[in-house]
Protein backbone atom coordinates (compact mmCIF):
# COMPACT_ATOMS: atom_id res chain seq x y z
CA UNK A 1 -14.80 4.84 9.56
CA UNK A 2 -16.33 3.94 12.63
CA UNK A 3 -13.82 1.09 14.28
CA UNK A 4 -14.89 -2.53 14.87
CA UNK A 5 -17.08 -3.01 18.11
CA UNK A 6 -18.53 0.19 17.86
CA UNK A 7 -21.75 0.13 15.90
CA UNK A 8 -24.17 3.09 15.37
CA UNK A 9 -26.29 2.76 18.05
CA UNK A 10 -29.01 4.20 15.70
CA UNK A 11 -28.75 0.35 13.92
CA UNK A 12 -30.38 -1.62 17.09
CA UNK A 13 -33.52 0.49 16.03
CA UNK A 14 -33.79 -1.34 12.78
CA UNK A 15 -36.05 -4.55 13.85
CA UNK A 16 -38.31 -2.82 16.27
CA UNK A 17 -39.04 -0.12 13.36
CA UNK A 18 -39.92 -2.72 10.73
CA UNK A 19 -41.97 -4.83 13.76
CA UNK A 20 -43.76 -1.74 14.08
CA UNK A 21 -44.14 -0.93 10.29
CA UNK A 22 -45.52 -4.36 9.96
CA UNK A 23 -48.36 -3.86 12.69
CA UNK A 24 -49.62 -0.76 11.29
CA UNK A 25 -49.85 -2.55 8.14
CA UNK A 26 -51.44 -5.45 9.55
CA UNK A 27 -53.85 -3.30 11.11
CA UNK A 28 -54.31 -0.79 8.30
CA UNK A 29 -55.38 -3.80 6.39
CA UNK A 30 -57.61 -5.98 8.96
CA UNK A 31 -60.03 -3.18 9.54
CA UNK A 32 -60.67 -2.65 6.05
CA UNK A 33 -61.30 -6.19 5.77
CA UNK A 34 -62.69 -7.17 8.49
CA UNK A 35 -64.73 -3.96 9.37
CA UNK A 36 -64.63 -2.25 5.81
CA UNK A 37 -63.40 1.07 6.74
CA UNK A 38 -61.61 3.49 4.53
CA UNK A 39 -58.04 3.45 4.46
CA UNK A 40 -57.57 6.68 6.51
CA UNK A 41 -60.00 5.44 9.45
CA UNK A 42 -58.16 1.90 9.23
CA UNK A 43 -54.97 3.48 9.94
CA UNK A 44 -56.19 6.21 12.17
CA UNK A 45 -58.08 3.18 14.66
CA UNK A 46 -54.91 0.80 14.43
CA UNK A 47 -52.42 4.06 16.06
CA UNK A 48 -54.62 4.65 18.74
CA UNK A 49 -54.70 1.06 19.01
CA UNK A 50 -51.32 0.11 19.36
CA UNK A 51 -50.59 3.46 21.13
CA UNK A 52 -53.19 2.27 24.18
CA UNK A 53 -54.36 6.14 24.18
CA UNK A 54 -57.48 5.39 25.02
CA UNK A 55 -59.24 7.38 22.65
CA UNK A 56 -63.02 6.25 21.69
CA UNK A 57 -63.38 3.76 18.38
CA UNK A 58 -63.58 5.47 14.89
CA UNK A 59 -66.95 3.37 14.30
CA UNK A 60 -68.44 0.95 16.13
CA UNK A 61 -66.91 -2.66 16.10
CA UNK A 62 -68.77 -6.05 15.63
CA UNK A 63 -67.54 -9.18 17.51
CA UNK A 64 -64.88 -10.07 14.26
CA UNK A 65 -63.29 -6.29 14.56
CA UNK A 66 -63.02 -6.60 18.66
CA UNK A 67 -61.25 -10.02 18.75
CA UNK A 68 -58.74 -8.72 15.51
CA UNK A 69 -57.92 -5.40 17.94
CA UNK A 70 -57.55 -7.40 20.73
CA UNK A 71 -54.72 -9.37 18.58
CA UNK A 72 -53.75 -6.07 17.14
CA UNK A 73 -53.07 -4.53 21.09
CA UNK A 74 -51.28 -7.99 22.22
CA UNK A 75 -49.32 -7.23 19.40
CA UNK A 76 -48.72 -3.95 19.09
CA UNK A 77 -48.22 -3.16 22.56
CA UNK A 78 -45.38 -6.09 22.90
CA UNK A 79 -43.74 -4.54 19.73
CA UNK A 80 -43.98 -0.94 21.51
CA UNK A 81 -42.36 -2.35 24.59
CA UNK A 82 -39.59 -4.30 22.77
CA UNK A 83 -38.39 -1.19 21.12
CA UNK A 84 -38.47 0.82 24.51
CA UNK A 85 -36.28 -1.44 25.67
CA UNK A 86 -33.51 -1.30 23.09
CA UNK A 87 -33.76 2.21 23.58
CA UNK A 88 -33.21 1.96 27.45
CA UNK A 89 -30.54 -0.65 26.99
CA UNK A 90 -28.55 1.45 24.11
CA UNK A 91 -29.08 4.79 26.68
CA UNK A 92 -28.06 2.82 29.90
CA UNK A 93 -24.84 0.56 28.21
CA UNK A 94 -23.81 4.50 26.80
CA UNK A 95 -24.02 3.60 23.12
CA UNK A 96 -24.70 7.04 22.29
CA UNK A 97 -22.10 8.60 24.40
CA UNK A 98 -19.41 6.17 22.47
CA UNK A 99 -20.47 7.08 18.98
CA UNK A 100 -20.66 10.72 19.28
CA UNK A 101 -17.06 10.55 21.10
CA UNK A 102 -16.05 8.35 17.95
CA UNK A 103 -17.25 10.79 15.63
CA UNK A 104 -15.57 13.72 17.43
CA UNK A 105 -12.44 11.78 16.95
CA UNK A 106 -13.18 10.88 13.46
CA UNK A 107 -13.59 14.79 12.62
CA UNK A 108 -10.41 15.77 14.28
CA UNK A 109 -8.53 13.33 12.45
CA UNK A 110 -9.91 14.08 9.17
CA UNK A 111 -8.67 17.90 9.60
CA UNK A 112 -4.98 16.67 10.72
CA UNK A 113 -2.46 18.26 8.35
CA UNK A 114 1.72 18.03 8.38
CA UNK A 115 1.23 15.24 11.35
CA UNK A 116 2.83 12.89 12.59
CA UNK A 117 1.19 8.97 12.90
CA UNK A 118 2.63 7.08 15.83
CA UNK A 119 1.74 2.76 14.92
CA UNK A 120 1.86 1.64 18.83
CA UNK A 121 1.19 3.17 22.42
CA UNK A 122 3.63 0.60 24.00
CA UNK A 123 6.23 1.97 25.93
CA UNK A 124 8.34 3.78 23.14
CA UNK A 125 5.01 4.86 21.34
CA UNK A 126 4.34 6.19 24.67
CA UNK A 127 7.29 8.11 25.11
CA UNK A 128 7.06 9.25 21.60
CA UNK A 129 3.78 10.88 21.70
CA UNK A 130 4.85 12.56 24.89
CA UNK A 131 7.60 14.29 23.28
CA UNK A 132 5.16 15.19 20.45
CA UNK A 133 2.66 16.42 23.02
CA UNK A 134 5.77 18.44 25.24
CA UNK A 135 6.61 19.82 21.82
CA UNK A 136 3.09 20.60 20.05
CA UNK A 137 3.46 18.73 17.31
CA UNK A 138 0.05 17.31 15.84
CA UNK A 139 -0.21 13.82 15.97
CA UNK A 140 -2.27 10.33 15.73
CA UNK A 141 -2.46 7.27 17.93
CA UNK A 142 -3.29 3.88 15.75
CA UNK A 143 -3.41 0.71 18.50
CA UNK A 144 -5.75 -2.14 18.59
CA UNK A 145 -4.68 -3.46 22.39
CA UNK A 146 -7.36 -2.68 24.60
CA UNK A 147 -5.25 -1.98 27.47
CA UNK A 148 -3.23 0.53 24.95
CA UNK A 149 -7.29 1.98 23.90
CA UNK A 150 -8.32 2.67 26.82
CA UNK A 151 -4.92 4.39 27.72
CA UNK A 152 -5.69 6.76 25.07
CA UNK A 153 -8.78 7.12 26.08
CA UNK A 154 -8.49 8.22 29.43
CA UNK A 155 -5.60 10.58 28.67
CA UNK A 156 -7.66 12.33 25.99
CA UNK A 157 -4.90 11.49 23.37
CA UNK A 158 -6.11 11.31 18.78
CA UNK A 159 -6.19 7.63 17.96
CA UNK A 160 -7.79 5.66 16.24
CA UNK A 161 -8.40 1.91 17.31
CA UNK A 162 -7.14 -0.10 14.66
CA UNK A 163 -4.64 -2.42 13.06
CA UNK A 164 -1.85 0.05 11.52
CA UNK A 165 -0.23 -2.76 9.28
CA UNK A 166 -4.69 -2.44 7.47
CA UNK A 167 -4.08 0.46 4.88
CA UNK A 168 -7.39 1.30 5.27
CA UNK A 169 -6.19 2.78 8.51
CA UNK A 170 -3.75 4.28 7.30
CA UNK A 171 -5.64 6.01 4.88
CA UNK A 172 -8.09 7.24 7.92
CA UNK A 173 -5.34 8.29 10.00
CA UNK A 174 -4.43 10.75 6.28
CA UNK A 175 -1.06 9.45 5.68
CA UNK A 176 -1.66 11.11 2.48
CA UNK A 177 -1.51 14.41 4.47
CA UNK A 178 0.89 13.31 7.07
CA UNK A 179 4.62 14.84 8.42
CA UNK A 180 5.90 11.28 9.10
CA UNK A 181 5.23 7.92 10.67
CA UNK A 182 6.98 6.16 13.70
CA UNK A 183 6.43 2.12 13.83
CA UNK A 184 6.49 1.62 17.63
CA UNK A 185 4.79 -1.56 16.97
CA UNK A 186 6.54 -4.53 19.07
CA UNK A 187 7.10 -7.06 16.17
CA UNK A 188 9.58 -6.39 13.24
CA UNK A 189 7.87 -8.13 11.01
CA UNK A 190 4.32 -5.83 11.22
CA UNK A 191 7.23 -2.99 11.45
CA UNK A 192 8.86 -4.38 8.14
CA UNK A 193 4.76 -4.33 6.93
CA UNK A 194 3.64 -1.53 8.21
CA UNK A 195 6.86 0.59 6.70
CA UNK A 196 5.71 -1.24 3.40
CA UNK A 197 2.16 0.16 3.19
CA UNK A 198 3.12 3.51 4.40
CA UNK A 199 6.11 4.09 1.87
CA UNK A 200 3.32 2.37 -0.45
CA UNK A 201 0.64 5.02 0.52
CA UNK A 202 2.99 8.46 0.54
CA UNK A 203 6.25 7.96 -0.90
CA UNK A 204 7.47 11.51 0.82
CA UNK A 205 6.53 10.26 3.92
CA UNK A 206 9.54 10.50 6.45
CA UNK A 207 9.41 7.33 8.73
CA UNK A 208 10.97 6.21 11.68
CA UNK A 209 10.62 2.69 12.56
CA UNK A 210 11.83 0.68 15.55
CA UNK A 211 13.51 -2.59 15.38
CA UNK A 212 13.74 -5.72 18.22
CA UNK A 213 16.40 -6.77 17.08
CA UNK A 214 19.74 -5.78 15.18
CA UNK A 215 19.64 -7.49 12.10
CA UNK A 216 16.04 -6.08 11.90
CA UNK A 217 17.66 -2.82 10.65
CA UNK A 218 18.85 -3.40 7.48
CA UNK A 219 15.26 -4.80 6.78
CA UNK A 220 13.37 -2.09 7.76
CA UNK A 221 15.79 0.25 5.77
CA UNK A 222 14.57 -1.93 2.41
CA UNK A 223 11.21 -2.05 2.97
CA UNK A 224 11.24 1.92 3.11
CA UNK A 225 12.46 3.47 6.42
CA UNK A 226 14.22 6.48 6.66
CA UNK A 227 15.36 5.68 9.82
CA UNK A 228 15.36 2.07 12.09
CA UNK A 229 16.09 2.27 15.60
CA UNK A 230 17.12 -0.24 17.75
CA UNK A 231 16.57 0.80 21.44
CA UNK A 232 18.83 -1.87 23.13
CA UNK A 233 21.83 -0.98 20.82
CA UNK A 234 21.29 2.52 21.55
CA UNK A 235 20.65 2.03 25.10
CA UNK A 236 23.82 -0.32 25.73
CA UNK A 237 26.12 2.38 23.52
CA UNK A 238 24.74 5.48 25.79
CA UNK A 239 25.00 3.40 28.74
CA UNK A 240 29.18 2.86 27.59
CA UNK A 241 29.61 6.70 26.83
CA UNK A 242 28.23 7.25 30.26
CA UNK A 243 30.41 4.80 32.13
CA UNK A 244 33.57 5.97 30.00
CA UNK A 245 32.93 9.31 29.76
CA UNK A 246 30.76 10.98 33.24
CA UNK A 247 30.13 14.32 31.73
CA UNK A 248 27.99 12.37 28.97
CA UNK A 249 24.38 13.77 29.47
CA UNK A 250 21.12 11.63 28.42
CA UNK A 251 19.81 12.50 25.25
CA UNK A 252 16.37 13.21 26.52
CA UNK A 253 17.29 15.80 28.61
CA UNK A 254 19.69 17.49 25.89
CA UNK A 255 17.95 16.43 22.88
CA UNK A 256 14.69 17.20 21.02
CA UNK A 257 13.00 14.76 19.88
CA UNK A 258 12.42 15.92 16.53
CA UNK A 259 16.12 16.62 16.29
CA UNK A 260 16.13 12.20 16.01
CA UNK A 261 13.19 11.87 14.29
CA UNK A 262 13.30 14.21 11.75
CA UNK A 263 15.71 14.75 8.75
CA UNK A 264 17.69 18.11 9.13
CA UNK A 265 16.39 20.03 6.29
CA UNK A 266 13.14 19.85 7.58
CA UNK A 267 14.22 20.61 11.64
């Protein structure tokens, strides 16, 4: 499950391992033919050959066995060197250091239970998994913005960099195991599409979805959601209540946020 643009670093090793397999072969098989050795002292010669050890020669070579190891070092040696330096490149560019934090995400996902999966670290999504985080309620990040990753990133929050309308995403974030989802996404038609997969996926899923504009409601509601909010309509009634009515409080400061996003049974 390991996200696009992040490769196991252990996969640059590939070519410099079968270069290398290759010139032991090669070697392994000149000195047999060339100097008739047994297998074991063929292979034995072309390691310490390649490996520039400096160790003495298993027999004594003839004019055709010194020119094939000095081809055998040329090669060998460059081979050795190439594969040094895809190891210095994948330690200095912190290859390693991504996958393994990868991974650690990867595992704490895959033990999430009764969570909540938040599709967007915009500015709602943002506010959303704050108010999951004041409230300790377990939760996952999915986002593909690289301004939204890194985010996430630096504040230590669970995501997983991704496109949430790909069910395959879904599936890692375990919407089968999951409380609910909230569509923060900024378009109402990957809302609409991303309510589709996830009703789709877990049809006991409770899900929240926002919607852009008004008559993006009613579409939401058919393609699945429990609940669509529109923030503007929301924003421009509370904003009425508190101009009619001053002893109107904001919702955020009076309100859980489970107490929207949930249904009451299960508050």
């Amino acid at each position: 499950m390991i996200r696009a643009g992040v490769e196991n670093p252990f996969g640059r090793f590939r070519l410099p391992v079968v270069l290398l397999a290759v010139i032991i072969v090669f070697g392994t098989g000149g000195y047999m033919l060339v100097e008739g050795w047994s297998p074991f002292d063929a292979f034995y010669m072309t390691i310490i050959t390649i490996s520039t050890v400096g160790f003495s020669e298993v027999h004594p070579l003839g004019t055709a066995g010194r020119v094939f190891t000095s081809v055998l070092i040329v090669s060998g040696v460059g081979t050795m060197l190439y594969g040094f330096g895809v190891f210095a490149e994948t330690l200095s560019e912190g290859h390693f250091l991504e996958f393994r934090r990868v991974r650690r995400l990867q595992r704490q996902v895959s033990e999430l239970r009764d969570h909540f999966i938040v599709c967007g670290y915009g500015r709602m999504g943002t506010q959303v998994v704050g108010e999951f985080q004041e409230s300790n309620h377990a939760y996952v990040v999915i986002d593909n913005n690289p301004e939204a990753v890194e985010r996430l990133r630096h504040e230590s929050r669970l995501h997983i960099e991704g496109d949430a309308a790909d069910e395959q995403i879904l599936k890692e974030a375990g919407i089968e195991h999951a409380r609910g989802l909230i569509s923060a996404v900024d378009s109402d038609e990957r809302s609409v599409y991303i309510t589709l997969i996830a009703r789709a996926l877990n049809p006991r899923l409770w899900i929240v979805a926002r919607a852009g504009q008004p008559g993006s409601i009613r579409r939401l509601e058919l393609a699945g959601a429990n609940k669509a909010v529109s923030p503007y309509l929301m924003a421009g009634h509370l904003m009425a209540e508190m101009a009619l009515n001053p002893t109107v409080d904001s919702p955020s400061a009076s309100q859980p946020a489970e107490d929207v996003l949930l249904p009451k049974e299960q508050t």
